[in-house]
Protein backbone atom coordinates (compact mmCIF):
# COMPACT_ATOMS: atom_id res chain seq x y z
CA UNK A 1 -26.52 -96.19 -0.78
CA UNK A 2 -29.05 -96.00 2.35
CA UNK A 3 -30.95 -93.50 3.12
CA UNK A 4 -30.64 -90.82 5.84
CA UNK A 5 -34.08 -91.19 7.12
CA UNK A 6 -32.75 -92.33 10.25
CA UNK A 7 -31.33 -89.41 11.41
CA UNK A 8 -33.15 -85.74 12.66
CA UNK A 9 -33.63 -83.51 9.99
CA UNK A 10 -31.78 -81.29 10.38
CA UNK A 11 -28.85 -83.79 9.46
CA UNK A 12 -31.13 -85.05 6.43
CA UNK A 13 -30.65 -83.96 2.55
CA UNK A 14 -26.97 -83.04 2.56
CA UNK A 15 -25.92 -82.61 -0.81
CA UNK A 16 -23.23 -85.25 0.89
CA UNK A 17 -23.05 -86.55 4.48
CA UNK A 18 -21.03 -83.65 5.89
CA UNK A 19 -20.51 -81.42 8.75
CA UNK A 20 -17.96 -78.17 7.92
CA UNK A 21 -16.34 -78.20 11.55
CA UNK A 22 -16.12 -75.43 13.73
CA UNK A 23 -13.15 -73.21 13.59
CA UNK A 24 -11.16 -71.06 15.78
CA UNK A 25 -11.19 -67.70 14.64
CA UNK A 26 -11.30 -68.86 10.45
CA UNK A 27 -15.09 -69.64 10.70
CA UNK A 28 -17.18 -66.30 10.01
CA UNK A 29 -20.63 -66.11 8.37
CA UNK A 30 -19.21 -65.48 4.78
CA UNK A 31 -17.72 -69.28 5.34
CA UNK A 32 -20.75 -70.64 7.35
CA UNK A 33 -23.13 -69.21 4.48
CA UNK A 34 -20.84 -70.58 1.33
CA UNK A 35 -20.65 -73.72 3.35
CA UNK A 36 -24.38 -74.17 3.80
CA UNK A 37 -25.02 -72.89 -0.10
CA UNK A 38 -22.96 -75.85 -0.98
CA UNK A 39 -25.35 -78.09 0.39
CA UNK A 40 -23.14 -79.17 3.94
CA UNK A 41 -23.55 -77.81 7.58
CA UNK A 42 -21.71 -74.97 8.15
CA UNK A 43 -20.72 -74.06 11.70
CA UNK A 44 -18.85 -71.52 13.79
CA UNK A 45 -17.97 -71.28 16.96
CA UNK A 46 -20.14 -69.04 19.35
CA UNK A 47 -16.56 -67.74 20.75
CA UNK A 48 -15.59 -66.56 17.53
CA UNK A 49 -18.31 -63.55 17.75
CA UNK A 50 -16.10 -61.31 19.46
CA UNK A 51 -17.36 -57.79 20.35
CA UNK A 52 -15.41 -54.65 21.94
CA UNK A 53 -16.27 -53.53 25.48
CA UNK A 54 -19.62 -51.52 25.88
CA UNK A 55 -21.33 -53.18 22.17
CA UNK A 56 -23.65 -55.08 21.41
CA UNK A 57 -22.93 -59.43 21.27
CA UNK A 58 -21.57 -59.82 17.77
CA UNK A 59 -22.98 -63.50 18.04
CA UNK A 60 -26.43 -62.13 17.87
CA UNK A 61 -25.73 -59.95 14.65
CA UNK A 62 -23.76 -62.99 13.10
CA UNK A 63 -27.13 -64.98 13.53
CA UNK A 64 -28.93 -62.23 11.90
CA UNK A 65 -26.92 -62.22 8.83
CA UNK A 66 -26.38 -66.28 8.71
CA UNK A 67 -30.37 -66.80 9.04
CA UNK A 68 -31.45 -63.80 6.84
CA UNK A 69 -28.89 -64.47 3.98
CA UNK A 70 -29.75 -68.46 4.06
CA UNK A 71 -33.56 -67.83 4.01
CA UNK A 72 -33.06 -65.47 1.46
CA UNK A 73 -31.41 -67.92 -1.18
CA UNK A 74 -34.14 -70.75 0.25
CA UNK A 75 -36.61 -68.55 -1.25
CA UNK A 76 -35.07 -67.67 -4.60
CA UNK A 77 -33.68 -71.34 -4.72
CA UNK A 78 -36.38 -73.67 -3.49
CA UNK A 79 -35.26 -76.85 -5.22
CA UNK A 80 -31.88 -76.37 -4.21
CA UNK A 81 -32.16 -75.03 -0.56
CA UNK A 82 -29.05 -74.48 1.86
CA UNK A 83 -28.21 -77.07 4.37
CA UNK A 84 -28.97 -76.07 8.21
CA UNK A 85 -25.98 -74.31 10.26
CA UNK A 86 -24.24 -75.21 13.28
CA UNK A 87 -22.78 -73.02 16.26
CA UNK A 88 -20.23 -74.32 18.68
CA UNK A 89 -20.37 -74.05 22.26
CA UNK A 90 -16.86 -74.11 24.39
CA UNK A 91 -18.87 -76.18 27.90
CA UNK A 92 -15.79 -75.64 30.06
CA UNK A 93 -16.55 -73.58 33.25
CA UNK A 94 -13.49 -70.57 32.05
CA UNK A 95 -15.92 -69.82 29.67
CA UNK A 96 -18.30 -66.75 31.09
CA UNK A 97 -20.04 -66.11 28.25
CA UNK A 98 -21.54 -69.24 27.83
CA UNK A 99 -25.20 -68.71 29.08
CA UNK A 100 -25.29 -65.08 27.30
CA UNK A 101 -24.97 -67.10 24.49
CA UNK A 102 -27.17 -70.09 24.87
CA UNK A 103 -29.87 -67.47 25.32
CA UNK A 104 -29.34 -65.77 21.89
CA UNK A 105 -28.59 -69.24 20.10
CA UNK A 106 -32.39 -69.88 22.01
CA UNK A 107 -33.43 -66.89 20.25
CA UNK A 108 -32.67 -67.25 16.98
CA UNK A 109 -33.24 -70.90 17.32
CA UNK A 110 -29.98 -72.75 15.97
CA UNK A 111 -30.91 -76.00 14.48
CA UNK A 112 -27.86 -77.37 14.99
CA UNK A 113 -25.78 -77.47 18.21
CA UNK A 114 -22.01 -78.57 18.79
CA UNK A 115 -20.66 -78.86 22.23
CA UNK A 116 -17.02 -79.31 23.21
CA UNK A 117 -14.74 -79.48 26.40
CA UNK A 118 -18.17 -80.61 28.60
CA UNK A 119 -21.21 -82.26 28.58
CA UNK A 120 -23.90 -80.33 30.44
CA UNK A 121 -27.47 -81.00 30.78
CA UNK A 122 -28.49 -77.58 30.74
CA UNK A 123 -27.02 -76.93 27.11
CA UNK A 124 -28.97 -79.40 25.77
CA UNK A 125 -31.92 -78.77 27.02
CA UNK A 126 -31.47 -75.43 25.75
CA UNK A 127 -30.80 -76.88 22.24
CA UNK A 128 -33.92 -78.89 22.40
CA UNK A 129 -36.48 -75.68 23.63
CA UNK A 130 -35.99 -74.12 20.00
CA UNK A 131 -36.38 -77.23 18.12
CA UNK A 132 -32.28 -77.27 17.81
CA UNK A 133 -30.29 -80.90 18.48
CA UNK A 134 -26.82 -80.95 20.12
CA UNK A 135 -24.24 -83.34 18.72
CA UNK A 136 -21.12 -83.33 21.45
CA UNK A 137 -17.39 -84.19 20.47
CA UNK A 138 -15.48 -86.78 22.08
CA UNK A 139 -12.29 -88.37 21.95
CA UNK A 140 -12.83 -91.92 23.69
CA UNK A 141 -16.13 -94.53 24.73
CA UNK A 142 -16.21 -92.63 28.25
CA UNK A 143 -16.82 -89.35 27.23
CA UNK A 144 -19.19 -90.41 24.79
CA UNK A 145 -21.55 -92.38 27.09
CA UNK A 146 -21.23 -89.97 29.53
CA UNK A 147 -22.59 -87.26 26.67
CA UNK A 148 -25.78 -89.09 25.72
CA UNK A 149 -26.34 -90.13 29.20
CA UNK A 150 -26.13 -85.71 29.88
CA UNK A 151 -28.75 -85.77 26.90
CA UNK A 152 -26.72 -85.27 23.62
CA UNK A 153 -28.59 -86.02 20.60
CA UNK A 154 -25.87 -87.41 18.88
CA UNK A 155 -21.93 -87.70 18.77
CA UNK A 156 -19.04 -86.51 16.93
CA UNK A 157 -16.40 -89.16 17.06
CA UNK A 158 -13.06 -86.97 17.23
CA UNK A 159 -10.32 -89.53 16.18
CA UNK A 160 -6.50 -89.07 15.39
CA UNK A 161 -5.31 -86.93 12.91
CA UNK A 162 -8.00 -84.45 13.45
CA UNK A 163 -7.12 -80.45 13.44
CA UNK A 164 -7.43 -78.81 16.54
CA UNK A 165 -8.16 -80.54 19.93
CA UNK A 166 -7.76 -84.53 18.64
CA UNK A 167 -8.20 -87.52 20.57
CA UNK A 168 -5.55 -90.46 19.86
CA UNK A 169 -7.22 -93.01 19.04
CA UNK A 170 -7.89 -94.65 15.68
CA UNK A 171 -10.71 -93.89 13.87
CA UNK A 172 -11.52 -97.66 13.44
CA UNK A 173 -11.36 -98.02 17.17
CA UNK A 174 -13.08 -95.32 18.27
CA UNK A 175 -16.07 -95.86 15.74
CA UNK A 176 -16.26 -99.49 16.73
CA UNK A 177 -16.49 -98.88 20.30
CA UNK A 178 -19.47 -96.49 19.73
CA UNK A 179 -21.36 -98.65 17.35
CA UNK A 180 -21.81 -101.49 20.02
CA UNK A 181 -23.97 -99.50 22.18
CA UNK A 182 -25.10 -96.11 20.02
CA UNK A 183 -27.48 -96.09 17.45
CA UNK A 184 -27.90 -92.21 17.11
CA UNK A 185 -26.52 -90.07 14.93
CA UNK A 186 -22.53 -90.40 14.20
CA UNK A 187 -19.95 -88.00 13.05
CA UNK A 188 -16.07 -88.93 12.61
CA UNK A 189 -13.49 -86.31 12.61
CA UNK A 190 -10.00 -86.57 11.77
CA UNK A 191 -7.90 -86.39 8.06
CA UNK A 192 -11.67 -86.01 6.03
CA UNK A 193 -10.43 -84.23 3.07
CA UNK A 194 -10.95 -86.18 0.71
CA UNK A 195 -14.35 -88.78 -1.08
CA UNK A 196 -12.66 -92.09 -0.38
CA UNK A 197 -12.15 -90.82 3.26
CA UNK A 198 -15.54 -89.75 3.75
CA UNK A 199 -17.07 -92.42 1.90
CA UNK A 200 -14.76 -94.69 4.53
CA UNK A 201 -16.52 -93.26 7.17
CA UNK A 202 -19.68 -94.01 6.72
CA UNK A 203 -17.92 -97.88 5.78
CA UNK A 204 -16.99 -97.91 9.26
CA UNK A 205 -20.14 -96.68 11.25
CA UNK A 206 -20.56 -93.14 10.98
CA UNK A 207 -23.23 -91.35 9.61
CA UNK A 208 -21.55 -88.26 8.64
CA UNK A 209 -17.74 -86.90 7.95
CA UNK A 210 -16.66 -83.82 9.92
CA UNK A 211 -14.44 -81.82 7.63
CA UNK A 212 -12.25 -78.86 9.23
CA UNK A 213 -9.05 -78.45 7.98
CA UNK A 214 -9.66 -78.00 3.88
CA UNK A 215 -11.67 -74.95 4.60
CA UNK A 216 -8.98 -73.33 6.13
CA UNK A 217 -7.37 -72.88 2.47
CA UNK A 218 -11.20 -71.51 1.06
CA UNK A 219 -11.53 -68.09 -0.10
CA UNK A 220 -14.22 -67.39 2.53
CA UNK A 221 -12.26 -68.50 5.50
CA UNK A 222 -11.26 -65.90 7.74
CA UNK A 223 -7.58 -66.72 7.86
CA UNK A 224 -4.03 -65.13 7.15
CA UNK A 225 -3.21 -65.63 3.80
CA UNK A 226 0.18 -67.82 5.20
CA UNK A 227 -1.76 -69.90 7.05
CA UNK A 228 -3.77 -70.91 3.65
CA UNK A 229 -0.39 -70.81 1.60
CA UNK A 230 1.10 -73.98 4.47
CA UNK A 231 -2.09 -75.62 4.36
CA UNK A 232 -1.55 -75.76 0.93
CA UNK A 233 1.86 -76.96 0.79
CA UNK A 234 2.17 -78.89 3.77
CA UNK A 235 1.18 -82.42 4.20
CA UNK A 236 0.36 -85.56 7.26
CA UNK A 237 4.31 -85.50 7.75
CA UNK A 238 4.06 -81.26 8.83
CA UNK A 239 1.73 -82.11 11.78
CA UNK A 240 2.88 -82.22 15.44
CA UNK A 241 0.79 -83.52 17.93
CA UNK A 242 1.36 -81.29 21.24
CA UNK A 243 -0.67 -80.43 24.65
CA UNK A 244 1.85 -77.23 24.76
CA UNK A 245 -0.48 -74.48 23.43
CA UNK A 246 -3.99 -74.80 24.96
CA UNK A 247 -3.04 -77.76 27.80
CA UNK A 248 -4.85 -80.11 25.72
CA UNK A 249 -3.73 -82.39 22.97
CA UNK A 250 -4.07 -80.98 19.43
CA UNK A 251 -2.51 -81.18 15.87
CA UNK A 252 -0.91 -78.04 14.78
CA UNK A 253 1.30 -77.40 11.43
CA UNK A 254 4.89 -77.85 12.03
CA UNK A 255 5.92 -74.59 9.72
CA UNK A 256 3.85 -72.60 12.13
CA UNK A 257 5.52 -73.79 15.32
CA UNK A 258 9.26 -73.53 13.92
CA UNK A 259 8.25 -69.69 12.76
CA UNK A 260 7.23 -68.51 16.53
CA UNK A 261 10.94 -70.03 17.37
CA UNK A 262 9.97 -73.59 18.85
CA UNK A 263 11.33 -76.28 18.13
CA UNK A 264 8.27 -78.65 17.01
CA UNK A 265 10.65 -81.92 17.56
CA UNK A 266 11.28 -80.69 21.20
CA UNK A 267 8.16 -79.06 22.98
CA UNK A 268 7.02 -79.48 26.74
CA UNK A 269 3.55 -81.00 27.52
CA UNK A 270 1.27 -78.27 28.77
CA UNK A 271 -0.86 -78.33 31.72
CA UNK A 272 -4.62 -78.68 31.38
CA UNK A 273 -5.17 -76.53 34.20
CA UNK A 274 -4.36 -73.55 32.50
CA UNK A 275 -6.81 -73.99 29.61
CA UNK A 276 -9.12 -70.79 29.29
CA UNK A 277 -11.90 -69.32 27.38
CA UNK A 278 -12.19 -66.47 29.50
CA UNK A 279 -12.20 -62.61 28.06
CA UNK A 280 -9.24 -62.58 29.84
CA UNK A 281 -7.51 -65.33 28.93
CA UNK A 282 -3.63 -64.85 28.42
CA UNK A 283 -1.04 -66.21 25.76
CA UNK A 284 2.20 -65.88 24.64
CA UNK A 285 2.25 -63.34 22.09
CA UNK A 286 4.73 -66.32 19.75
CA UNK A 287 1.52 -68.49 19.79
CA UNK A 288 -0.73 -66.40 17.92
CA UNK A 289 0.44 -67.58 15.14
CA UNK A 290 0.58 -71.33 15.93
CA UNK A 291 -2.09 -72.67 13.47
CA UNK A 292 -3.97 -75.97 13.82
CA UNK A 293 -4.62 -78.02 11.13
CA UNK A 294 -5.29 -81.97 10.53
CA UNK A 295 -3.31 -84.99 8.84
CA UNK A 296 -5.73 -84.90 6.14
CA UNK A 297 -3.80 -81.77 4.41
CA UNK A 298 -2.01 -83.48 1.50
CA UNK A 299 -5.37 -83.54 -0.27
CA UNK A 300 -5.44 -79.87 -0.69
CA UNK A 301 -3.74 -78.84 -3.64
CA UNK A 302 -4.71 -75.21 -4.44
CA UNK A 303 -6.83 -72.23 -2.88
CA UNK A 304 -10.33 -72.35 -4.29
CA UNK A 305 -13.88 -71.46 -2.93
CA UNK A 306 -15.82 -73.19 -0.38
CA UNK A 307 -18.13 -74.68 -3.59
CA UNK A 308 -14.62 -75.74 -5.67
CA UNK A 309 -13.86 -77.73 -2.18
CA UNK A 310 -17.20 -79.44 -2.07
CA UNK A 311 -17.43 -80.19 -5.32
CA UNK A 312 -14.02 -82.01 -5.21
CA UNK A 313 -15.38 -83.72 -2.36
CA UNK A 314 -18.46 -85.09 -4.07
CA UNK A 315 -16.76 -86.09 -6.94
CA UNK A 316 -14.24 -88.03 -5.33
CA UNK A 317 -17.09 -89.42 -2.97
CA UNK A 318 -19.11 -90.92 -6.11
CA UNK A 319 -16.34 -92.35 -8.00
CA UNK A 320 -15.35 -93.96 -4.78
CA UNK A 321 -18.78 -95.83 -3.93
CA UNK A 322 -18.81 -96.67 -7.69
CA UNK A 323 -15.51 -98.39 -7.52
CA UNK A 324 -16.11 -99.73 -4.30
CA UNK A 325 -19.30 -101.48 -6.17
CA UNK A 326 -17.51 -102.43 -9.20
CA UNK A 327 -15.02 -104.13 -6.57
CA UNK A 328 -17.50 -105.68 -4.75
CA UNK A 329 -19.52 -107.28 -8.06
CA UNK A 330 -16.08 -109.31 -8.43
């Protein structure tokens, strides 16, 4: 297979070509450090550092621990170091705390940088005065020009069937449409849970999978234990697609939606104007329990650790490019 010597470093010597995705509220350091011991980016984001009135920013104690425990196991495992880590940065103008926490992401110099919901020149430029680079997610060939052109290092192609905030396009579209004008680094997001998917990825353009949803059902991730039990069981066919909960489009399980008394067949469109990341942001009390999740769900099959997931992963991703070989030798 190529190399990765075309990409930053930071992105260079995965133990495969992966990016653990940022997410909302699961993603704490004991899943960004298990993540990055087994050998992918691990990434939070910065919003998920939440600290009472009157005390000091959790984000900059989370950055303690992340940096101190991986440069810890660098030193007692220098020929099998960690991969880098990754926070995310909500760019939408609700979000106050954003340049609080640019400054301590500055600080403890981040090497990688996500941003979503808004490209802004400022945030990269940030990224780039501590060595850091900033990969921005996008959902269409607009957004994404208008991210490099803002000074994004690279590009995470967010396709349909991703968890979270999705785009709808296919991933074979949206990857094409990239490729005819970007030669930077590429991620694809949306149903990566398994080694033939990744390993299809990087068929198609990309230079890296972004993986979210299997780490929900980790033993690190920071989430209820029913929200790891319907990962488990639930499948592409349990996903609704619905602007309802955040006024943007996003893939949520169905089992979560019908539990808060919705009906996930039947739900009104939301209105983007009401999207916040403000302190104080309000939501229905029914839709704190309305958990996102991705298409690519029927691959998980059991709780496990964050290394029993990448293993899988790797596994599957070998055998694939070996049968793809033996296929192609016909």
């Amino acid at each position: 297979m190529s190399g990765d010597s075309h990409l930053p470093k930071a992105l260079q010597g995965l133990r495969i070509p992966a990016v653990a995705s940022p997410l909302f509220i699961i993603s704490v350091p004991a899943l960004v450090i298990a993540q990055c011991k087994a050998g992918v980016i691990g990434s939070f984001p910065a919003l998920n550092a939440r600290e009472a009135e009157g005390e000091s920013p959790l984000l900059d104690a989370w950055l303690k621990e992340i940096t101190e425990e991986l440069d810890r196991h660098n030193q007692e495992n220098p020929d099998k170091p960690a991969a880098p880590f990754a926070v995310n940065q909500i760019v939408h103008r609700s979000n106050t705390r954003l340049e609080r926490d640019l400054e301590i992401c500055v600080n403890w110099k981040v090497p990688v940088w996500i941003t979503s919901l808004g490209a802004r020149v400022e945030v990269n430029e940030a990224a780039h005065s501590c060595g850091g680079i900033a990969l921005h997610d996008v959902i269409n060939n607009k957004f994404a020009k208008k991210a490099i052109e803002k000074g994004a290092d690279g590009l995470i192609a967010v396709a349909s069937g991703a968890g979270g905030h999705a785009g709808p396009q296919s991933p074979l579209a949206l990857i094409s449409e990239i490729r005819e004008w970007f030669n930077g680094p590429l991620l694809l997001s949306g149903s990566i849970a398994t080694g033939d998917s990744l390993l299809a990825a990087l068929a198609m353009g990309a230079d890296l999978g972004y993986i979210g949803s299997p780490f929900i059902a980790t033993d690190e991730a920071n989430a209820d234990q029913g929200y790891k039990d319907m990962i488990v069981d639930s499948s592409a066919e349990d996903i609704v697609y619905s602007s309802l909960f955040t006024g943007v489009w996003g893939n949520y399980l169905k089992g979560s939606v019908k539990n808060a008394g919705m009906d996930p067949d039947n739900l009104p469109d939301g209105d983007v104007s009401t999207m916040s990341f403000g302190s104080d942001r309000e939501k229905p009390k029914a839709w704190k329990t309305i958990w996102g999740s991705g298409q690519g769900i029927g691959a998980v099959k059991s709780q496990g650790t964050t290394e029993d997931l990448v293993s899988r992963i790797e596994r599957e991703y070998h055998a694939a490019y070996a049968r793809l070989q033996d296929r192609m030798a016909v």
